[in-house]
PDB file of N, CA and C in Angstrom:
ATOM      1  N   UNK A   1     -14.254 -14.099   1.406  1.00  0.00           N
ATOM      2  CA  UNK A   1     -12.917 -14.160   1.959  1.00  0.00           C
ATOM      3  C   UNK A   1     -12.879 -15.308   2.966  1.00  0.00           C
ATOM      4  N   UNK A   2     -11.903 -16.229   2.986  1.00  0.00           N
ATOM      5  CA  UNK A   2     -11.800 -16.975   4.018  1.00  0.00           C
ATOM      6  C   UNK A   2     -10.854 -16.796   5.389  1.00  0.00           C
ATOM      7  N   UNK A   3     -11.345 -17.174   6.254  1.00  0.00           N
ATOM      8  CA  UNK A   3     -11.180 -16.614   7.348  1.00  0.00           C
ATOM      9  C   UNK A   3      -9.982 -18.116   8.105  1.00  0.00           C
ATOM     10  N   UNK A   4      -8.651 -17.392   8.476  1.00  0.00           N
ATOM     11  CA  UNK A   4      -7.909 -18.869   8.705  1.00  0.00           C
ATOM     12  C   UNK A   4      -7.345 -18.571  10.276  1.00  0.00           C
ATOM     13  N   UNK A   5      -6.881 -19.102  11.542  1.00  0.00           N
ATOM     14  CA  UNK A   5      -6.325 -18.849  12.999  1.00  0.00           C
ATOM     15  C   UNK A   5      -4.713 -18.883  12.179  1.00  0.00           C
ATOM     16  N   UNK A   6      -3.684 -18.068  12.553  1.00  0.00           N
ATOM     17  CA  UNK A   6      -2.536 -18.243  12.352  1.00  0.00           C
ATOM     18  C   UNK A   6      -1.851 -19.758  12.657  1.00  0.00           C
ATOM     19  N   UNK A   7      -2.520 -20.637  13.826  1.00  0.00           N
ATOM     20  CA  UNK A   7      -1.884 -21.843  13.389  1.00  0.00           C
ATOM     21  C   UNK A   7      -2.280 -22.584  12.477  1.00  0.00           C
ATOM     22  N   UNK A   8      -3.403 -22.716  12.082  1.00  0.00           N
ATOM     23  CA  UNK A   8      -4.199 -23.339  10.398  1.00  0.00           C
ATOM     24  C   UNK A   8      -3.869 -22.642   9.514  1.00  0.00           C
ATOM     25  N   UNK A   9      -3.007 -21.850   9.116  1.00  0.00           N
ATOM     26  CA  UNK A   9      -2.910 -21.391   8.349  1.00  0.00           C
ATOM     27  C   UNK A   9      -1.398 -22.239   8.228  1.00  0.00           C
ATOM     28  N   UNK A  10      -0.388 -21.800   9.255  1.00  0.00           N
ATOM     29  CA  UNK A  10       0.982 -22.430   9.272  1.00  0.00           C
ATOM     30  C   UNK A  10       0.738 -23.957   9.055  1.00  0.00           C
ATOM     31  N   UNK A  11      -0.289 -24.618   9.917  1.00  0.00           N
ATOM     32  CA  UNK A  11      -0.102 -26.417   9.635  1.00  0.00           C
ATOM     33  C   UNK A  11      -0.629 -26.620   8.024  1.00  0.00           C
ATOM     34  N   UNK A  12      -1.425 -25.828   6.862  1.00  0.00           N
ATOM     35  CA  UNK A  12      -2.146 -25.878   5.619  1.00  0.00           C
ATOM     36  C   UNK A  12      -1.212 -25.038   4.864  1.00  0.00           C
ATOM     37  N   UNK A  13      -0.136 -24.523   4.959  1.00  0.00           N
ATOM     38  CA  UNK A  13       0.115 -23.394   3.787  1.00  0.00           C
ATOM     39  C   UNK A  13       0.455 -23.579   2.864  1.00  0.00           C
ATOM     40  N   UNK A  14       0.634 -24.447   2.055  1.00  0.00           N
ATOM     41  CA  UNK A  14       0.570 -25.509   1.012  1.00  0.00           C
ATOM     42  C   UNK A  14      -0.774 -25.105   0.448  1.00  0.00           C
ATOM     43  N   UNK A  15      -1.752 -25.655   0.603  1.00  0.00           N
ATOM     44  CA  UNK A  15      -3.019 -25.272   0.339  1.00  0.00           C
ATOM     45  C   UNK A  15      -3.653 -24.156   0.501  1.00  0.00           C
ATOM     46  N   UNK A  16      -3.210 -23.535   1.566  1.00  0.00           N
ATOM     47  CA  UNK A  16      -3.102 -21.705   1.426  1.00  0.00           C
ATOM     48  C   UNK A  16      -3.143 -21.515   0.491  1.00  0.00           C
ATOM     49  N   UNK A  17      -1.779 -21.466  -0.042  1.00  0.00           N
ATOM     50  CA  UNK A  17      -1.244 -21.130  -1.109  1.00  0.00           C
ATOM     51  C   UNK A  17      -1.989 -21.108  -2.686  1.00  0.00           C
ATOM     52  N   UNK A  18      -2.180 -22.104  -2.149  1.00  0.00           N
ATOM     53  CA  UNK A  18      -2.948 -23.054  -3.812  1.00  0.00           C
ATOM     54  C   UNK A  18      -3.835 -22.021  -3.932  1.00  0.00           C
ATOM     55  N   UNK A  19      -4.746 -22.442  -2.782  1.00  0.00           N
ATOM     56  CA  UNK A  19      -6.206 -21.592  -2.986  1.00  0.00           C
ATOM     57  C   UNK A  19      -5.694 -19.896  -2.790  1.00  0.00           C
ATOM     58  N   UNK A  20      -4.997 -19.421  -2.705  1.00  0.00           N
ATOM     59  CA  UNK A  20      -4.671 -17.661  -3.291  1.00  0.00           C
ATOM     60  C   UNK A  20      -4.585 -17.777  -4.551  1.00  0.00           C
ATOM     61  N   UNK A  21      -3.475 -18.605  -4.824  1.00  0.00           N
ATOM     62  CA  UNK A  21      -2.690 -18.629  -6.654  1.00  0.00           C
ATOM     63  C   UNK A  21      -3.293 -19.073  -7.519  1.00  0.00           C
ATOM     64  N   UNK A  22      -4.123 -19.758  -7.164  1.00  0.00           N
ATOM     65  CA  UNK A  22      -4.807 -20.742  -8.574  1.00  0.00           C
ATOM     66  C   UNK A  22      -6.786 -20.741  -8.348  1.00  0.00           C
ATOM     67  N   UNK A  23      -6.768 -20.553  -7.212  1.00  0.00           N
ATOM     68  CA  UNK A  23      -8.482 -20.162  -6.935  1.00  0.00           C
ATOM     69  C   UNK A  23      -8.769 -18.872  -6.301  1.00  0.00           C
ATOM     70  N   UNK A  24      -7.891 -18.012  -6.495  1.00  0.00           N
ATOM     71  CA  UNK A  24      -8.012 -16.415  -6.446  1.00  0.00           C
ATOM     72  C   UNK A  24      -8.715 -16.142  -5.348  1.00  0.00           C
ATOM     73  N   UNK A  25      -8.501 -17.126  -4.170  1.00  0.00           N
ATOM     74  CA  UNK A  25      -8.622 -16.621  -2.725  1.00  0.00           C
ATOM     75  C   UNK A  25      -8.315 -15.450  -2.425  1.00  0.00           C
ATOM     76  N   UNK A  26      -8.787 -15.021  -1.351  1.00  0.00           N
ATOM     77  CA  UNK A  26      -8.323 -13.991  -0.317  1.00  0.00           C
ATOM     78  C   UNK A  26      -8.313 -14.080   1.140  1.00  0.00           C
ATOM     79  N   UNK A  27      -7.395 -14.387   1.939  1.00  0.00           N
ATOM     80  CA  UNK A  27      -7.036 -15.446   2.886  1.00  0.00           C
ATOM     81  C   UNK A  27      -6.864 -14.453   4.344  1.00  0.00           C
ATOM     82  N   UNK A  28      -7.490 -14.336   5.392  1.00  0.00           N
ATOM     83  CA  UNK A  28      -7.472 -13.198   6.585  1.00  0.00           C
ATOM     84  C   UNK A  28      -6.881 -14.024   7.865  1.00  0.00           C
ATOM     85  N   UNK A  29      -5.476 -13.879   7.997  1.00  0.00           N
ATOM     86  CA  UNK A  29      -4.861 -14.842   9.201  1.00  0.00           C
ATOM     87  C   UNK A  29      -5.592 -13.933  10.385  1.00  0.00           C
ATOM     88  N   UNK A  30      -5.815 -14.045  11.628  1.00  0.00           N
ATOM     89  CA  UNK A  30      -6.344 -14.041  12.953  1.00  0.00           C
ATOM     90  C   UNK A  30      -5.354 -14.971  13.734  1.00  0.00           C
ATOM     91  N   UNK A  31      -5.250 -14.047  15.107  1.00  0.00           N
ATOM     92  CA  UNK A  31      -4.995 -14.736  16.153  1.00  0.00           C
ATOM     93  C   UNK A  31      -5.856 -14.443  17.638  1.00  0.00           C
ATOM     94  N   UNK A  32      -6.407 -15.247  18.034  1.00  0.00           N
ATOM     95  CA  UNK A  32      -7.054 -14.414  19.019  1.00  0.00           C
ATOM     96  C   UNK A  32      -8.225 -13.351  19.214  1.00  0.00           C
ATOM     97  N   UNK A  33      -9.042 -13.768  17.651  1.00  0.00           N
ATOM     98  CA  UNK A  33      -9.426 -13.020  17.249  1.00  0.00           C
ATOM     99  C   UNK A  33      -9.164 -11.892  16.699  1.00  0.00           C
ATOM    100  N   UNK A  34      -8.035 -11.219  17.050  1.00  0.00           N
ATOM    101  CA  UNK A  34      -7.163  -9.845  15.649  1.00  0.00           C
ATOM    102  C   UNK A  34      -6.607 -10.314  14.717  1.00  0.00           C
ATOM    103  N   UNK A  35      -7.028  -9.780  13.702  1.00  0.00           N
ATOM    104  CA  UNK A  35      -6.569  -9.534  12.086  1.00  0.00           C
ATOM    105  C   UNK A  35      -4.981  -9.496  12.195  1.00  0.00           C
ATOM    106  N   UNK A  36      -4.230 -10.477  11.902  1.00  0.00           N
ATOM    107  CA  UNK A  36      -3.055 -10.683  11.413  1.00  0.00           C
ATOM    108  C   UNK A  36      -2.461  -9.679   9.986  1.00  0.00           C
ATOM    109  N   UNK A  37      -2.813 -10.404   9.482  1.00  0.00           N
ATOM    110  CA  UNK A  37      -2.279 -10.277   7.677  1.00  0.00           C
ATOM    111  C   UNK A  37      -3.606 -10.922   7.023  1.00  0.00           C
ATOM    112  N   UNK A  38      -3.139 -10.966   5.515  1.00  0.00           N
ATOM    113  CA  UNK A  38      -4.195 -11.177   4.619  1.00  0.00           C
ATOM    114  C   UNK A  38      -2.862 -11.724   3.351  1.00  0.00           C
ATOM    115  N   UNK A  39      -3.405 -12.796   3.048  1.00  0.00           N
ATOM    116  CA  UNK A  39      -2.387 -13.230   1.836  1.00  0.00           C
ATOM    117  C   UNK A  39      -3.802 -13.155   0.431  1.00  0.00           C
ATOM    118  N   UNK A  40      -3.158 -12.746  -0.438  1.00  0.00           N
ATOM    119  CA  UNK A  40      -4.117 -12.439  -1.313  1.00  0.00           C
ATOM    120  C   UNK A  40      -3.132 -12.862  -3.028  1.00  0.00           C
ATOM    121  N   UNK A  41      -4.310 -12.807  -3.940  1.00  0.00           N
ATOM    122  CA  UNK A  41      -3.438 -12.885  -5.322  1.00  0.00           C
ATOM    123  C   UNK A  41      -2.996 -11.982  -5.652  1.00  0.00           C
ATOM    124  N   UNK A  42      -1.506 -12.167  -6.458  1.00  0.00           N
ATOM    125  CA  UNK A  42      -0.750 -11.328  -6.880  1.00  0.00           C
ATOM    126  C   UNK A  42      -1.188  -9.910  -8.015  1.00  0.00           C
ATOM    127  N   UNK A  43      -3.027 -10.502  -8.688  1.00  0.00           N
ATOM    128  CA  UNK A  43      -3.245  -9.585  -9.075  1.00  0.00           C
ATOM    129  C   UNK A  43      -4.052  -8.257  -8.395  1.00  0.00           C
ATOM    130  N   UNK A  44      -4.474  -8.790  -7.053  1.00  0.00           N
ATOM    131  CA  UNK A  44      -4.958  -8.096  -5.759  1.00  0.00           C
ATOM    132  C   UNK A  44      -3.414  -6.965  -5.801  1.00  0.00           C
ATOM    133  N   UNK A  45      -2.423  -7.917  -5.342  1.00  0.00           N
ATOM    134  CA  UNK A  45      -0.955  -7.223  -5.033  1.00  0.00           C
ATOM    135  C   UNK A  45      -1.066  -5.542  -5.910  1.00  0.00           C
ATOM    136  N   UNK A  46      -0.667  -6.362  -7.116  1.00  0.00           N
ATOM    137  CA  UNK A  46      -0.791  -5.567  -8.206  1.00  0.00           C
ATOM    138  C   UNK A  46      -2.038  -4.524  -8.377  1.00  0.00           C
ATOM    139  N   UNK A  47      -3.230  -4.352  -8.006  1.00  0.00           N
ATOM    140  CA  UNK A  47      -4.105  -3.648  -8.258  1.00  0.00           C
ATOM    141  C   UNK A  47      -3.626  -2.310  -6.743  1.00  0.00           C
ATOM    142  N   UNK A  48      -3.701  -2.962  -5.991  1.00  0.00           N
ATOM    143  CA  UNK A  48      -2.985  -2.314  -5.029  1.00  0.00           C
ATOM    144  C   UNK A  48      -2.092  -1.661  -4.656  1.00  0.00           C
ATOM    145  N   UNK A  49      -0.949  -1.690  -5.500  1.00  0.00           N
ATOM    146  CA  UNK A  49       0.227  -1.232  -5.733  1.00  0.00           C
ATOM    147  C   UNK A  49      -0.086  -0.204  -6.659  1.00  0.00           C
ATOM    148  N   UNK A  50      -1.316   0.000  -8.000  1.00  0.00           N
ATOM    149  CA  UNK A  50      -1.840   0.962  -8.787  1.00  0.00           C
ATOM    150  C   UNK A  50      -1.932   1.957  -8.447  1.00  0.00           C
ATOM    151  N   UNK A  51      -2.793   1.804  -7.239  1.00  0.00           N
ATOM    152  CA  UNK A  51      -3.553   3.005  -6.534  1.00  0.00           C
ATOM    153  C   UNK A  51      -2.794   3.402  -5.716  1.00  0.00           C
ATOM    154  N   UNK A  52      -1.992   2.787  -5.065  1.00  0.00           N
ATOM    155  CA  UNK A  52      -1.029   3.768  -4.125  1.00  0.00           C
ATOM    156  C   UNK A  52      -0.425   4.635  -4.974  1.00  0.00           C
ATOM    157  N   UNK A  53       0.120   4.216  -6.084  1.00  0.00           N
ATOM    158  CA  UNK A  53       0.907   4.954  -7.435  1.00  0.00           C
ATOM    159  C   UNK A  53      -0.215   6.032  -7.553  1.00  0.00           C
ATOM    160  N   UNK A  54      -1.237   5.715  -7.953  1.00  0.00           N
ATOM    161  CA  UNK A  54      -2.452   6.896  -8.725  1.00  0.00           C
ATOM    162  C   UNK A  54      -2.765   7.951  -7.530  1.00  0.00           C
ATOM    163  N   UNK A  55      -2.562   7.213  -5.840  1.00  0.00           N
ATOM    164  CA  UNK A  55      -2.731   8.435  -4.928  1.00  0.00           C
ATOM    165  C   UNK A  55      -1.733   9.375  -4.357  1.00  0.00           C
ATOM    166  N   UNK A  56      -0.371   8.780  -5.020  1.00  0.00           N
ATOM    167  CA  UNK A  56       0.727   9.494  -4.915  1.00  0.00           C
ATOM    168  C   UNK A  56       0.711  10.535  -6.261  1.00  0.00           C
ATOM    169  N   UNK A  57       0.171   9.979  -7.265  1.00  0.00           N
ATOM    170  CA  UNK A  57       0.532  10.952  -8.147  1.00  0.00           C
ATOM    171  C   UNK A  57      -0.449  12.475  -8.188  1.00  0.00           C
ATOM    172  N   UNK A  58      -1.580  11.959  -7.511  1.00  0.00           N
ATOM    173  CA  UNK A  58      -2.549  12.702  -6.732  1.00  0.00           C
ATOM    174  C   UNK A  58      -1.772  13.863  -5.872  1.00  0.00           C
ATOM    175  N   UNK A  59      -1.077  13.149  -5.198  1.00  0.00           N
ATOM    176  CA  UNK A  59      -0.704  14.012  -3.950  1.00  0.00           C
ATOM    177  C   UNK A  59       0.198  15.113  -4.849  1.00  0.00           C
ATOM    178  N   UNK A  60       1.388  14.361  -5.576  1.00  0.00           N
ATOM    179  CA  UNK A  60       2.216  15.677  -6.160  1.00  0.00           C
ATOM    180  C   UNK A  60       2.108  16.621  -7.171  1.00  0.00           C
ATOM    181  N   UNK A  61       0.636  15.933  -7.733  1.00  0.00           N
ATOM    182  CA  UNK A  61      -0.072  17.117  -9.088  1.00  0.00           C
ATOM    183  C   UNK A  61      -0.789  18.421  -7.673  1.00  0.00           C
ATOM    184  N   UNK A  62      -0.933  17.929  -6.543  1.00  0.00           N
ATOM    185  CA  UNK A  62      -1.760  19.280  -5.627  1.00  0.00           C
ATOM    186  C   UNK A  62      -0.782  20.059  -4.902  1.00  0.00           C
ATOM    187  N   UNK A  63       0.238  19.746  -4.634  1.00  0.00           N
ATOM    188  CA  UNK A  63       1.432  20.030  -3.998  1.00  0.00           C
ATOM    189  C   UNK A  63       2.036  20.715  -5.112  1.00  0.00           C
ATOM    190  N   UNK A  64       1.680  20.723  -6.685  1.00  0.00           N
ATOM    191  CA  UNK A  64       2.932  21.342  -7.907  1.00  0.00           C
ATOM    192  C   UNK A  64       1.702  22.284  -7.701  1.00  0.00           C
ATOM    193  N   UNK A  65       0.431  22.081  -7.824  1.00  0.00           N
ATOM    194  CA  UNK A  65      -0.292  23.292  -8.328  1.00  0.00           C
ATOM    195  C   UNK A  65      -0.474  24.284  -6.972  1.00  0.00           C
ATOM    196  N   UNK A  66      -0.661  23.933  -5.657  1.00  0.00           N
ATOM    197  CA  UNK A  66      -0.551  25.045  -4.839  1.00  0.00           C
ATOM    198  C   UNK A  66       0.812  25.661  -4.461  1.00  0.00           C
ATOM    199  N   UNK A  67       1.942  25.122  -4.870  1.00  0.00           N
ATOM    200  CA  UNK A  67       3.207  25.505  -5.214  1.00  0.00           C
ATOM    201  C   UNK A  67       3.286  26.832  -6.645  1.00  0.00           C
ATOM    202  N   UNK A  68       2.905  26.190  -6.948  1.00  0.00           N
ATOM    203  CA  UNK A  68       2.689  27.648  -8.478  1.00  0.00           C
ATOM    204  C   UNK A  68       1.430  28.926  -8.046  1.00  0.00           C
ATOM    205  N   UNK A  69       0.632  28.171  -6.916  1.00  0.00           N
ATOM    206  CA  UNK A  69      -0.740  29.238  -6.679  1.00  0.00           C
ATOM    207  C   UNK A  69       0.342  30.416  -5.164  1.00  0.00           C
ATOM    208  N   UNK A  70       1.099  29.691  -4.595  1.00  0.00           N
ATOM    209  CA  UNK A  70       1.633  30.560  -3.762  1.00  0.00           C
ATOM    210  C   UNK A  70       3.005  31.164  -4.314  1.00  0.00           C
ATOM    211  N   UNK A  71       3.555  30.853  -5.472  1.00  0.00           N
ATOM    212  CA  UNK A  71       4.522  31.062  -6.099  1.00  0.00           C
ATOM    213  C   UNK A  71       5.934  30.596  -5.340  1.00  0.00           C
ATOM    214  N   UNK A  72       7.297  30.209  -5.915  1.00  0.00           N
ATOM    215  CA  UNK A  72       8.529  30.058  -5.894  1.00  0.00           C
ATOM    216  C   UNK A  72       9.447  30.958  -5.490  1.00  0.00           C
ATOM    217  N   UNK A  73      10.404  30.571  -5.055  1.00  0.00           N
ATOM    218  CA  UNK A  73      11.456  31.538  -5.149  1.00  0.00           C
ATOM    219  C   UNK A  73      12.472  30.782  -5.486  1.00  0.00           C
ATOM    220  N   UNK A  74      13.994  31.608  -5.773  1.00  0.00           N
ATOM    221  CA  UNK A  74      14.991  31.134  -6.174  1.00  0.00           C
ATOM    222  C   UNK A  74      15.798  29.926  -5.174  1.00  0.00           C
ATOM    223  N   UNK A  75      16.648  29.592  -5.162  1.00  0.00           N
ATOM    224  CA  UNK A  75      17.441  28.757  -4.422  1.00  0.00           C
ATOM    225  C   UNK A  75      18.480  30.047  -3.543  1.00  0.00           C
ATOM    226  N   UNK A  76      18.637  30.837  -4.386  1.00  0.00           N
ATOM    227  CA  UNK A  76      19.899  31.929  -4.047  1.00  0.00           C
ATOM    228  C   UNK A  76      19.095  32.627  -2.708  1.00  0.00           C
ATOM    229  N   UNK A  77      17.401  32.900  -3.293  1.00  0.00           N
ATOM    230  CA  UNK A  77      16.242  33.659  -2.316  1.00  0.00           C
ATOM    231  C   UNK A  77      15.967  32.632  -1.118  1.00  0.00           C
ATOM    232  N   UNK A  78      15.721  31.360  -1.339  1.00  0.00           N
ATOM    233  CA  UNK A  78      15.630  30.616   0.128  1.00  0.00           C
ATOM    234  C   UNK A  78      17.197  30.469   0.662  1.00  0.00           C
ATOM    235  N   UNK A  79      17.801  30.714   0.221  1.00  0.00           N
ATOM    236  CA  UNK A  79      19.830  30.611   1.445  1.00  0.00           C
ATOM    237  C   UNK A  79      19.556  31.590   2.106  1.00  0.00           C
ATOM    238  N   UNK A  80      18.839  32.998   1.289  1.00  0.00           N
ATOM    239  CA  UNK A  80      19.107  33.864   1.972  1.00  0.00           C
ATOM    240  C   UNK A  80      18.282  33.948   3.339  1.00  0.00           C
ATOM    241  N   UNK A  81      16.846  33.553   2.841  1.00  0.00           N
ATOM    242  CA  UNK A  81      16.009  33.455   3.783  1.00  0.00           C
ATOM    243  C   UNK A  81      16.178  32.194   5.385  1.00  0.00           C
ATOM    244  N   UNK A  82      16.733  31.644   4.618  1.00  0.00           N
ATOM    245  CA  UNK A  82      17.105  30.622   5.907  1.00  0.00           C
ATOM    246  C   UNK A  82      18.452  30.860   6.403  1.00  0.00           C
ATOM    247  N   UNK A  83      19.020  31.866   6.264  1.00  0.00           N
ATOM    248  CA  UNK A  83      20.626  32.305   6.465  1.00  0.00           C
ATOM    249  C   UNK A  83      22.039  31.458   6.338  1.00  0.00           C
ATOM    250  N   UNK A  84      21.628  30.875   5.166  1.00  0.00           N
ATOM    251  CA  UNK A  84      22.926  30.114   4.281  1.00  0.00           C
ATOM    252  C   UNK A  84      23.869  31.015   3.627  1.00  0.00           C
TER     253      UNK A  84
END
């Protein structure tokens, strides 16, 4: 990974650029020594965007099945219970 100061990055981003898109960089802005951002390739983007999908779908297959393990009630049964 290359390591860039937020102003080398702003005076080069032209070449930033290049080297993400076409030499499959992975680019770590800093200022001051703290971690800014990270510009990365779009298939990084994309792999990334997978897994948030695959850990969401995670989350609502455990949420349907301890939903069926504690069982449902009606809509008519929660008004009543919440005094609608």
């Amino acid at each position: 990974m290359i390591e860039k100061t937020a102003s080398e990055a702003r005076q080069n981003f032209a070449e930033l650029i290049n080297q993400v898109a076409f030499g499959g960089e992975r680019v770590m802005i800093h200022r001051h020594g703290k971690e800014l951002a990270a510009v990365v390739p779009m298939g990084d983007l994309s792999l990334l965007n997978d897994l948030e999908t695959r850990i969401d779908l995670d989350d609502a297959r455990n949420a349907l099945k301890e939903a069926q393990e504690q069982g449902t009630v009606s809509l008519e049964e929660l008004k009543q219970q919440l005094g609608l």
